[in-house]
PDB file of N, CA and C in Angstrom:
ATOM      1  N   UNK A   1       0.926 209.040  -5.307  1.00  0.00           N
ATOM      2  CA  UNK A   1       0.070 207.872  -5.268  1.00  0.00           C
ATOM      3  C   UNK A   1       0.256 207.142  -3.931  1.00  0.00           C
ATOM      4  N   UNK A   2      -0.950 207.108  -3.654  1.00  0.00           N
ATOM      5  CA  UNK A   2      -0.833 205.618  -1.730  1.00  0.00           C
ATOM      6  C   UNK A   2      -1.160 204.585  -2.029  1.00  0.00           C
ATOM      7  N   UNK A   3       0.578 204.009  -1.046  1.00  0.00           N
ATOM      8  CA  UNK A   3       0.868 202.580  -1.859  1.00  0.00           C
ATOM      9  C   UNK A   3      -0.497 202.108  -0.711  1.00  0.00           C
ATOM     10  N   UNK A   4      -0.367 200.459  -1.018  1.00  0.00           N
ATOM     11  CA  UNK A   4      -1.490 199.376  -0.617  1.00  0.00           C
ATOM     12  C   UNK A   4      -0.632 199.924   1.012  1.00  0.00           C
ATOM     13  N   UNK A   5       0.470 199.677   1.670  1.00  0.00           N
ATOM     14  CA  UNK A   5       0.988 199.866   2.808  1.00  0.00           C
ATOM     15  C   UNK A   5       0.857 200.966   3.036  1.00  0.00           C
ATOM     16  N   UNK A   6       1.058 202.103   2.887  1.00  0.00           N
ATOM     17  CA  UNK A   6       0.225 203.162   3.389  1.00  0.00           C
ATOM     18  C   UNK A   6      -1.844 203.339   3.778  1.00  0.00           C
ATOM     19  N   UNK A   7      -2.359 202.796   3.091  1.00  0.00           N
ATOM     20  CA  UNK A   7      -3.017 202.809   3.215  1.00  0.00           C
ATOM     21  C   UNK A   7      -4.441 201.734   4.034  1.00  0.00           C
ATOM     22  N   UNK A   8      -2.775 200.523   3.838  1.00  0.00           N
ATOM     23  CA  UNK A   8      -3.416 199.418   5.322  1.00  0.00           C
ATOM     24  C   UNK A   8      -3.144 199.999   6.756  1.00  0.00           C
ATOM     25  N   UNK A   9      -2.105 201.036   6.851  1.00  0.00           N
ATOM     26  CA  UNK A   9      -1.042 202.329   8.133  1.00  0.00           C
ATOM     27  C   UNK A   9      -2.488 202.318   8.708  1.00  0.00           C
ATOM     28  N   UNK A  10      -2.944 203.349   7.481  1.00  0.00           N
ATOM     29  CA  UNK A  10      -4.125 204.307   7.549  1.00  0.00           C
ATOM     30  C   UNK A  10      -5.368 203.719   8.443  1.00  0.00           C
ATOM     31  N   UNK A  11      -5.860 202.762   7.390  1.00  0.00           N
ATOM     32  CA  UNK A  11      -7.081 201.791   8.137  1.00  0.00           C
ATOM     33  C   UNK A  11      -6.704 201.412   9.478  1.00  0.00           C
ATOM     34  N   UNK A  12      -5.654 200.965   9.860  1.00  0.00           N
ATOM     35  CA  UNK A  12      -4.835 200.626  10.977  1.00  0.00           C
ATOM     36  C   UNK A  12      -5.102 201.858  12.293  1.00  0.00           C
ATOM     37  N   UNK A  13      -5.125 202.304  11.608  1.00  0.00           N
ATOM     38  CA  UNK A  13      -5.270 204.123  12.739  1.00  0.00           C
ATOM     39  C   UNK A  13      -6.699 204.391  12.964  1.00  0.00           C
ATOM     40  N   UNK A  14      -7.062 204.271  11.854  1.00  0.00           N
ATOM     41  CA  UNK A  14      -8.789 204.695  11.860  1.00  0.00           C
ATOM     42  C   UNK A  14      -9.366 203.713  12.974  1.00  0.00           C
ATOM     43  N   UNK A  15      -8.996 202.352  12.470  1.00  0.00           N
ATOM     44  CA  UNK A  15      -9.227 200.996  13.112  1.00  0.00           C
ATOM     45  C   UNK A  15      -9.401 201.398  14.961  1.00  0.00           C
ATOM     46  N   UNK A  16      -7.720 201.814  15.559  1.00  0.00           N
ATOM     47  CA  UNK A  16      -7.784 202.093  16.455  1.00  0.00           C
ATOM     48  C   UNK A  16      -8.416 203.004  17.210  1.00  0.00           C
ATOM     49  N   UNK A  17      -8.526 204.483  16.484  1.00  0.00           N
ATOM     50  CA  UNK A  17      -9.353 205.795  16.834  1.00  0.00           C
ATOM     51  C   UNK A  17     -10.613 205.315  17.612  1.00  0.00           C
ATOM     52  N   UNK A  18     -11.116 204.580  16.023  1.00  0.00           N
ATOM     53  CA  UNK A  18     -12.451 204.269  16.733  1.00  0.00           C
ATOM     54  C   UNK A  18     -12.884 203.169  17.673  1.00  0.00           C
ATOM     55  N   UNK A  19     -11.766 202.414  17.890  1.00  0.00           N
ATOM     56  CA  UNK A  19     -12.191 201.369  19.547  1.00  0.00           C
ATOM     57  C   UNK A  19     -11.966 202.337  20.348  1.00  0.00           C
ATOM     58  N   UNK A  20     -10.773 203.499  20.373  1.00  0.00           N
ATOM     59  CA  UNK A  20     -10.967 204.558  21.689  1.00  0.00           C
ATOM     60  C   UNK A  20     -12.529 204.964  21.826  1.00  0.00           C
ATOM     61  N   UNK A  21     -12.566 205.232  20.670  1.00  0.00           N
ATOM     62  CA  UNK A  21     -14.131 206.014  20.561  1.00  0.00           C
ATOM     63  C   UNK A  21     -15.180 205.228  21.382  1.00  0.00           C
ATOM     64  N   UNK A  22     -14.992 204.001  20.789  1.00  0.00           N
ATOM     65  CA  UNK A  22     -15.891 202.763  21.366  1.00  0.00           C
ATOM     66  C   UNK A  22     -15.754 202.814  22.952  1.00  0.00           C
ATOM     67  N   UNK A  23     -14.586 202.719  23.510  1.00  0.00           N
ATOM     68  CA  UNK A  23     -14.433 202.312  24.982  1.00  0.00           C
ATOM     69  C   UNK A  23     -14.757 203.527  25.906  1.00  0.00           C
ATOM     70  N   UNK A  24     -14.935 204.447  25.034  1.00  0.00           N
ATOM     71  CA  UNK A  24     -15.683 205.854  25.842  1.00  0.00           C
ATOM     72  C   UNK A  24     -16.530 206.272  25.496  1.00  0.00           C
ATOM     73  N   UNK A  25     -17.454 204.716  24.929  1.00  0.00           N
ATOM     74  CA  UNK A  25     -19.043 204.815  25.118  1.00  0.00           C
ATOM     75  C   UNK A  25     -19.724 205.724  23.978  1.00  0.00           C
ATOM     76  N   UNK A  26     -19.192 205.807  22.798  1.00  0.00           N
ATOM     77  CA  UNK A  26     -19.435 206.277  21.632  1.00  0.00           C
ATOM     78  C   UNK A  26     -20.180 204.623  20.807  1.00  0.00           C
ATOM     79  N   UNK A  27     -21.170 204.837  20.318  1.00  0.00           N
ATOM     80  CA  UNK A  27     -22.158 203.836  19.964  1.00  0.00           C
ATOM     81  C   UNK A  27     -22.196 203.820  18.342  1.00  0.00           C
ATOM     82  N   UNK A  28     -22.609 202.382  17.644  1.00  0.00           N
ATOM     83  CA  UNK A  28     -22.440 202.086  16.488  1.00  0.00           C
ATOM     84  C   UNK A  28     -22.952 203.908  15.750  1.00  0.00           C
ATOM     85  N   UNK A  29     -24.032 204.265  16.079  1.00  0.00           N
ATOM     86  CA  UNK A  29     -24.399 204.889  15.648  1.00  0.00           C
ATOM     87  C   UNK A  29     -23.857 206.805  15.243  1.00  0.00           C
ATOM     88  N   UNK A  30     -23.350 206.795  16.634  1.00  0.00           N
ATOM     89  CA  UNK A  30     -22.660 207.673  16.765  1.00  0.00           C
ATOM     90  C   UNK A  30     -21.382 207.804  15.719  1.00  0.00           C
ATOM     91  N   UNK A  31     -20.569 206.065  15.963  1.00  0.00           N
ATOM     92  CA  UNK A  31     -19.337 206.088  15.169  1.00  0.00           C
ATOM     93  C   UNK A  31     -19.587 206.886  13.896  1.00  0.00           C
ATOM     94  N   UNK A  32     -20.915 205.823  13.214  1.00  0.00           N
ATOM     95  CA  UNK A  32     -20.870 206.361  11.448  1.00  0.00           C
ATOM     96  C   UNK A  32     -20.899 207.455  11.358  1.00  0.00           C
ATOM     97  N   UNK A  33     -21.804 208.353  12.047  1.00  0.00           N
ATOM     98  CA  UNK A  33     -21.783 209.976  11.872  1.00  0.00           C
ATOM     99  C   UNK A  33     -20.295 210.528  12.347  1.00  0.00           C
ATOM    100  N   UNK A  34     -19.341 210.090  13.094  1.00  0.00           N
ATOM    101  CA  UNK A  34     -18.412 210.602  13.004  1.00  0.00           C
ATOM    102  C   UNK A  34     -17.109 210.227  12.060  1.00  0.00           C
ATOM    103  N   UNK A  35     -17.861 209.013  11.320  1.00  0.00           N
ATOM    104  CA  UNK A  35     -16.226 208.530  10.125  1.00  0.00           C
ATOM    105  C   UNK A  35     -17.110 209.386   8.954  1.00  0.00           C
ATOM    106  N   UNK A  36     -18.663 209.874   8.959  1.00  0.00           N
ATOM    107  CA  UNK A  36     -18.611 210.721   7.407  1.00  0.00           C
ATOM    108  C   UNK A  36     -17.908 212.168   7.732  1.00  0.00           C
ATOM    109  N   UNK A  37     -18.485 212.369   9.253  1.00  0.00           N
ATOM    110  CA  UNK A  37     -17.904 213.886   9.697  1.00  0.00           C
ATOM    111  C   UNK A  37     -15.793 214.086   8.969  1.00  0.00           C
ATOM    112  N   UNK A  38     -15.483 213.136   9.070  1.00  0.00           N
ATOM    113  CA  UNK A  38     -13.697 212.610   8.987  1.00  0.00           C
ATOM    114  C   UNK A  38     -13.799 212.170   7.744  1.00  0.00           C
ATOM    115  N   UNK A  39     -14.719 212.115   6.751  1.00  0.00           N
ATOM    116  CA  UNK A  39     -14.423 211.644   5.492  1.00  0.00           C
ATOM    117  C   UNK A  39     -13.935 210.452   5.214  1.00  0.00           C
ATOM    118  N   UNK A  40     -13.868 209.038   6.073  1.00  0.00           N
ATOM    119  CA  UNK A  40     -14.320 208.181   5.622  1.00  0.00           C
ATOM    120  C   UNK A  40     -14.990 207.347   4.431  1.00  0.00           C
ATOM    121  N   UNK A  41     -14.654 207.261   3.669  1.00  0.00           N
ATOM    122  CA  UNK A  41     -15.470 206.534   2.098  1.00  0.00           C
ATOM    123  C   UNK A  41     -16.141 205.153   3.211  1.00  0.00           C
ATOM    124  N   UNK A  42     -17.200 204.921   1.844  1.00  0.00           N
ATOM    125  CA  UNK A  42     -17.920 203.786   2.294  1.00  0.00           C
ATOM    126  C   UNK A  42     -17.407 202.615   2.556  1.00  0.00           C
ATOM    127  N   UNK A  43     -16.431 202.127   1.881  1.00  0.00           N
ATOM    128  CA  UNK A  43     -15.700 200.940   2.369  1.00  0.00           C
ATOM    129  C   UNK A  43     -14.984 201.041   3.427  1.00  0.00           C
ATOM    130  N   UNK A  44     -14.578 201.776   3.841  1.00  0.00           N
ATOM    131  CA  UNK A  44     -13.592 202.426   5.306  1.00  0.00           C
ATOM    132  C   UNK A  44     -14.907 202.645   6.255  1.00  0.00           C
ATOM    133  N   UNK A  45     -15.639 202.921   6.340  1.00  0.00           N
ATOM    134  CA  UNK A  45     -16.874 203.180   7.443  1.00  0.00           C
ATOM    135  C   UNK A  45     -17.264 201.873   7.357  1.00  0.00           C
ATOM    136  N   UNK A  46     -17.269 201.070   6.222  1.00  0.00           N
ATOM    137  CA  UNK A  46     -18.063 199.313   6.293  1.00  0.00           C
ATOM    138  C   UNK A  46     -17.154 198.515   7.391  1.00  0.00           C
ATOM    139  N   UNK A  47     -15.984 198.874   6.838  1.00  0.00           N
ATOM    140  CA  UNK A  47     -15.367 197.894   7.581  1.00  0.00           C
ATOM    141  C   UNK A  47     -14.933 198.209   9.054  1.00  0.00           C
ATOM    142  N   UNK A  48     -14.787 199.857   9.368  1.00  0.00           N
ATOM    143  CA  UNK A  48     -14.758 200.255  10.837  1.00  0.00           C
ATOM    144  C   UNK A  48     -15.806 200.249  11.530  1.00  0.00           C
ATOM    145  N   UNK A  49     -17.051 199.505  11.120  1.00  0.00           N
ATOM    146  CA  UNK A  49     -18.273 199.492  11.933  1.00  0.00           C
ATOM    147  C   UNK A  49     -18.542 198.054  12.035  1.00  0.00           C
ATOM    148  N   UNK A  50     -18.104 196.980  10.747  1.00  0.00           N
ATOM    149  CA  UNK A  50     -17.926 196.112  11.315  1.00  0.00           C
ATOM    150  C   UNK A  50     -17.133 194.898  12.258  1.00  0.00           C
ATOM    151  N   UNK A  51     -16.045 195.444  12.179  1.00  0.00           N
ATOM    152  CA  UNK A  51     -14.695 195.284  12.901  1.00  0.00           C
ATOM    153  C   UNK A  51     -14.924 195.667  14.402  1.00  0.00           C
ATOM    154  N   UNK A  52     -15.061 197.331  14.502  1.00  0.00           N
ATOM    155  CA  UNK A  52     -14.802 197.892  15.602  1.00  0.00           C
ATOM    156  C   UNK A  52     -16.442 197.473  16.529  1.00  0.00           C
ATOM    157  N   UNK A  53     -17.660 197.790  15.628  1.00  0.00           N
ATOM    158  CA  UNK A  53     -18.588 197.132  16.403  1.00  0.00           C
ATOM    159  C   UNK A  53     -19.265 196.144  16.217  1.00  0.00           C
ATOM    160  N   UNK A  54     -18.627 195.306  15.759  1.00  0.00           N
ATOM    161  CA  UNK A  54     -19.257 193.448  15.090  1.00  0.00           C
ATOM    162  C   UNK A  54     -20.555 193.985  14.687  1.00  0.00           C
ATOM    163  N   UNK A  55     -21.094 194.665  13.806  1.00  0.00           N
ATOM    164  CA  UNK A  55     -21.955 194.976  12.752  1.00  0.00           C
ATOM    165  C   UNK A  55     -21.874 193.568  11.627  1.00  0.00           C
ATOM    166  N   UNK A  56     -22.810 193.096  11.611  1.00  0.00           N
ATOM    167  CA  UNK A  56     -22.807 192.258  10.086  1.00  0.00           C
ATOM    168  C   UNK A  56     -23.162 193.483   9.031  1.00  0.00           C
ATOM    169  N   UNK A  57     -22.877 192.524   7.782  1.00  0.00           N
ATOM    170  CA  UNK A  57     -22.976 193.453   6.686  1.00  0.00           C
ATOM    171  C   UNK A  57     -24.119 194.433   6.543  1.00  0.00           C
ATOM    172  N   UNK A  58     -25.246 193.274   6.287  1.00  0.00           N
ATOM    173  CA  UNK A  58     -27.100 193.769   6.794  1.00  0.00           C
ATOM    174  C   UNK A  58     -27.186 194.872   7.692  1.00  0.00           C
ATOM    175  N   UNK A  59     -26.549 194.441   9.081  1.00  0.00           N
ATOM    176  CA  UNK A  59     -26.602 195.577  10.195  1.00  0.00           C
ATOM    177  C   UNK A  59     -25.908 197.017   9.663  1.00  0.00           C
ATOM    178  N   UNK A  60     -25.025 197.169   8.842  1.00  0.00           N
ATOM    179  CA  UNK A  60     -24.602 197.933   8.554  1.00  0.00           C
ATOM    180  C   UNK A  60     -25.372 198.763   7.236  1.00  0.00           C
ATOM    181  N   UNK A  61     -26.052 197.838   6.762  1.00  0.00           N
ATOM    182  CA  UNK A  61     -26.697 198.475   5.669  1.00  0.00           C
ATOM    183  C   UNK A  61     -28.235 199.370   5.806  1.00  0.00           C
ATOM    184  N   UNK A  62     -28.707 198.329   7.407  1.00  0.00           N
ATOM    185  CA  UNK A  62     -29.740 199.233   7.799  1.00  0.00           C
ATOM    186  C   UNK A  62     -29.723 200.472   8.859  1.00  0.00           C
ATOM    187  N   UNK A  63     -28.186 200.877   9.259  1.00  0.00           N
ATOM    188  CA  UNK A  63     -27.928 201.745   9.983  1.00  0.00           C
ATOM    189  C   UNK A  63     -27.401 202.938   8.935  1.00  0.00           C
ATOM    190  N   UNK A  64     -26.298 202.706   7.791  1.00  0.00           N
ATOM    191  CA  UNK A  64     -26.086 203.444   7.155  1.00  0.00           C
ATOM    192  C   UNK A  64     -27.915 204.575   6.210  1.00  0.00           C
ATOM    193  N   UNK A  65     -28.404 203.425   6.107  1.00  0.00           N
ATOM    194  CA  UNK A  65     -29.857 203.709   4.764  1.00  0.00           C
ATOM    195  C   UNK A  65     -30.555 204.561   6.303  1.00  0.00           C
ATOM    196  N   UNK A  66     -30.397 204.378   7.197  1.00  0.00           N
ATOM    197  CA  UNK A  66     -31.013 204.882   8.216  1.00  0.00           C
ATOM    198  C   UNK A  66     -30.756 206.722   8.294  1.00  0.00           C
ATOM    199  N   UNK A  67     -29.333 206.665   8.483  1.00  0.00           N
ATOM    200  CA  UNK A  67     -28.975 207.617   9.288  1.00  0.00           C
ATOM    201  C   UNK A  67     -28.797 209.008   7.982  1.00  0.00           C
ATOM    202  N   UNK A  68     -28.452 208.111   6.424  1.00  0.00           N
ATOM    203  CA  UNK A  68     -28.266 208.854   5.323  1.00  0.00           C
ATOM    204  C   UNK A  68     -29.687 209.611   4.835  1.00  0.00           C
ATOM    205  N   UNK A  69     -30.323 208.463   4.852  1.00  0.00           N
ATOM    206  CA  UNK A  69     -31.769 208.973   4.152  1.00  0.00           C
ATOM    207  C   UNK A  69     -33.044 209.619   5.249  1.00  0.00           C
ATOM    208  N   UNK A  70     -32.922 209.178   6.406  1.00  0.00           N
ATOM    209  CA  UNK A  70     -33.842 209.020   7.204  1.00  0.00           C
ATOM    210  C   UNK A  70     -35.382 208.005   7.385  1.00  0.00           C
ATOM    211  N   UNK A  71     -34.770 207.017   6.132  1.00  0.00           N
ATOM    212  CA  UNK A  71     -36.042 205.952   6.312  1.00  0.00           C
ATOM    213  C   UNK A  71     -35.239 204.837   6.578  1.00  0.00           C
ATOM    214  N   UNK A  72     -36.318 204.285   7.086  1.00  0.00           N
ATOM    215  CA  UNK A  72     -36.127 202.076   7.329  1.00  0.00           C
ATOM    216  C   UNK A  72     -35.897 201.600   6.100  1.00  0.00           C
ATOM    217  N   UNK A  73     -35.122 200.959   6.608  1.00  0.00           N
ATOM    218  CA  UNK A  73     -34.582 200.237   5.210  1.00  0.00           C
ATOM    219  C   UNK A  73     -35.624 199.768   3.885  1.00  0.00           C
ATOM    220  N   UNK A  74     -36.564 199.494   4.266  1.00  0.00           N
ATOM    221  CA  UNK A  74     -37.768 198.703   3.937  1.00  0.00           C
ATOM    222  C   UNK A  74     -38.364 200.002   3.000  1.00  0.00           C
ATOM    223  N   UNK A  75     -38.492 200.903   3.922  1.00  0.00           N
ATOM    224  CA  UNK A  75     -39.288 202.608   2.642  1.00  0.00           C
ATOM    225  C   UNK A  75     -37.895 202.533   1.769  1.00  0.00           C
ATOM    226  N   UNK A  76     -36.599 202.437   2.241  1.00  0.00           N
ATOM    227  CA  UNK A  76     -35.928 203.242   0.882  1.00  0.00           C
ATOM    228  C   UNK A  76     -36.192 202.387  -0.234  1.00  0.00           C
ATOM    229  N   UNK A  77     -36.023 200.261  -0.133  1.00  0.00           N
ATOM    230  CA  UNK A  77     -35.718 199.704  -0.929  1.00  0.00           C
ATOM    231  C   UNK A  77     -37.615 200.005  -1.545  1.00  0.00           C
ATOM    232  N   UNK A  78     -38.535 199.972  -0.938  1.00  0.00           N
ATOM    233  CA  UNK A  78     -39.770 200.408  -1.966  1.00  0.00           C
ATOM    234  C   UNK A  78     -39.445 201.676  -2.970  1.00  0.00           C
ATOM    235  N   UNK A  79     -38.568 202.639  -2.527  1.00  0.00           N
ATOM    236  CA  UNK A  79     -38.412 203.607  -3.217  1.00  0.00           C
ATOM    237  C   UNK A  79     -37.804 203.029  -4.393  1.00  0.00           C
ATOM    238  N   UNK A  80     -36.943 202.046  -4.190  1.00  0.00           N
ATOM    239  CA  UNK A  80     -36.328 201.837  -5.673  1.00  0.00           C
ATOM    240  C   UNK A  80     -37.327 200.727  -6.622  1.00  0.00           C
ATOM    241  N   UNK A  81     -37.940 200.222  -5.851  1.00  0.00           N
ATOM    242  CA  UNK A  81     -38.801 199.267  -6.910  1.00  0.00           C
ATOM    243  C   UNK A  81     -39.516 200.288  -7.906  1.00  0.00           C
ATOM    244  N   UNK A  82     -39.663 201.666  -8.628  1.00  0.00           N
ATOM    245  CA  UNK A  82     -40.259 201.536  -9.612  1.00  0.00           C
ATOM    246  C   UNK A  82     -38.847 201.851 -10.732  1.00  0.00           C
ATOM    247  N   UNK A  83     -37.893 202.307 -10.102  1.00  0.00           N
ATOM    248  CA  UNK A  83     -36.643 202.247 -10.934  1.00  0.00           C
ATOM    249  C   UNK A  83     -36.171 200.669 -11.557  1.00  0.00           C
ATOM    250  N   UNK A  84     -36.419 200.042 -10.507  1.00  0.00           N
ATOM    251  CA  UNK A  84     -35.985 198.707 -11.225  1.00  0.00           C
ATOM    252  C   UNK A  84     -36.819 197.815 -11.842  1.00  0.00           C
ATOM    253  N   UNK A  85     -37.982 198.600 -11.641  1.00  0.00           N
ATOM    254  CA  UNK A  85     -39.054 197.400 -12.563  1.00  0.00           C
ATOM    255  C   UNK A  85     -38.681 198.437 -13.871  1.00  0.00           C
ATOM    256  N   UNK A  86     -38.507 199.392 -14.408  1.00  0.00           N
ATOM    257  CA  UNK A  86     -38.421 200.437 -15.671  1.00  0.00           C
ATOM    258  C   UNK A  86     -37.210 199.857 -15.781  1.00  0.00           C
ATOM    259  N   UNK A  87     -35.795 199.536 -15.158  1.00  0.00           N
ATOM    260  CA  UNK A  87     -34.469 198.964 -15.648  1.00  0.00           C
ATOM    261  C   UNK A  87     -35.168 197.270 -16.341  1.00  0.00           C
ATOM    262  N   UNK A  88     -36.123 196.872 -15.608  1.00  0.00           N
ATOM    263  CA  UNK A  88     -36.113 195.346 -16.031  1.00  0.00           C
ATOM    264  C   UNK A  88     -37.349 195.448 -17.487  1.00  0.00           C
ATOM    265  N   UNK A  89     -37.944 196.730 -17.724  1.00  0.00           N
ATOM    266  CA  UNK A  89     -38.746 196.781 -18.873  1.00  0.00           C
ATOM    267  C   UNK A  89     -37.629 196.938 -19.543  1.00  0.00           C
ATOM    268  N   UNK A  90     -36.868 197.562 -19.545  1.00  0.00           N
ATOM    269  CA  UNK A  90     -35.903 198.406 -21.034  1.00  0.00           C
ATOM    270  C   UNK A  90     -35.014 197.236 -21.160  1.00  0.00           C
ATOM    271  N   UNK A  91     -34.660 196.804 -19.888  1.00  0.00           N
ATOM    272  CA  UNK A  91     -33.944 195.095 -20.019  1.00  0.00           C
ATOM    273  C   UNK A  91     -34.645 194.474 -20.869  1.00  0.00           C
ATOM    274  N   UNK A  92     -35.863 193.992 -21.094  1.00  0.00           N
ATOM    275  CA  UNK A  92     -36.670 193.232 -21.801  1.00  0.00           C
ATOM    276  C   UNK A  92     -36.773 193.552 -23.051  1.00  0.00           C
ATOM    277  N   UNK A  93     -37.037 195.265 -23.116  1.00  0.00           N
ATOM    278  CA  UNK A  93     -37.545 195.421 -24.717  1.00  0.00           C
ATOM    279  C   UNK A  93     -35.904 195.286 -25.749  1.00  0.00           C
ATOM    280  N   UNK A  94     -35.333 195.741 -24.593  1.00  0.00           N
ATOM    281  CA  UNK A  94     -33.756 195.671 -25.193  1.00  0.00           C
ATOM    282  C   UNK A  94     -33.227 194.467 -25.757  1.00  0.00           C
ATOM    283  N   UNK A  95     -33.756 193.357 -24.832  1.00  0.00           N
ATOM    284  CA  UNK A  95     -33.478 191.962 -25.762  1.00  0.00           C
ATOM    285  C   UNK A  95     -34.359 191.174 -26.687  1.00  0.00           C
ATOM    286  N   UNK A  96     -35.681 191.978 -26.645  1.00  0.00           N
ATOM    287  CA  UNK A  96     -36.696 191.952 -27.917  1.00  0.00           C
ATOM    288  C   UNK A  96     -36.531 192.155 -29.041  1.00  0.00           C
ATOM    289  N   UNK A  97     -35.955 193.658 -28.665  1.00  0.00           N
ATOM    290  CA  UNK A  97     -35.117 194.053 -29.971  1.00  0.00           C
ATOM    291  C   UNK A  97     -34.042 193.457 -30.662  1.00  0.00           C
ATOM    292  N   UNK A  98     -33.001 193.159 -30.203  1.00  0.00           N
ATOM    293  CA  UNK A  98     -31.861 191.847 -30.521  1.00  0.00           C
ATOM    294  C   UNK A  98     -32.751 190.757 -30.948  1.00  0.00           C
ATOM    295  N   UNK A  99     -33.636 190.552 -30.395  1.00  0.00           N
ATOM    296  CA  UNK A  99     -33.982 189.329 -31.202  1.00  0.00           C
ATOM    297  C   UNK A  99     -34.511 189.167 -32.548  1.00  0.00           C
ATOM    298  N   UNK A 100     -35.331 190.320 -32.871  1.00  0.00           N
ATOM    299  CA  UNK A 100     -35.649 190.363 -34.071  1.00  0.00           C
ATOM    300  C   UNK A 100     -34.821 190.819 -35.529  1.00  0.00           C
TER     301      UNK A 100
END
């Protein structure tokens, strides 16, 4: 099991890797494709993109939806509006039902 200190080591390293990366002109964009290439989880790529390249959260969310899916942020989240209007029907009939 990796304790919490091993695994702040870790971030600590990654942390640094990628300002080398940075100072030899490796770009936000570049980074992310190289922390999934290194296996990186999403919270470890969130926070080495916003740390290492002052990414706000947003910025990070429309570079990740970018580079994963290949659309603007804007096509993927239309993609989910008919999933979540069908989550907010079954939401509804679901508490219709309870009610009666």
């Amino acid at each position: 099991m990796v304790t919490a200190e091993l695994k702040a080591l870790r971030e600590k390293l990654v942390i640094n890797e990628f300002r080398k990366y940075q100072s030899d002109g490796l770009d936000a964009e570049g980074a992310y494709l190289k922390s999934k290439q290194l296996g990186l989880d999403f919270g470890q790529r969130m926070r080495m993109l916003t740390q290492v390249y002052g990414l706000s959260l947003a910025e990070y969310k429309v570079l990740a939806v970018r580079l994963d899916t290949s659309l603007t942020i804007n096509e993927y989240q239309e993609q989910l509006l008919p999933d979540l209007e069908e989550a907010m029907k079954q939401a509804h009939n679901d508490h219709e039902t309870r009610r009666d």
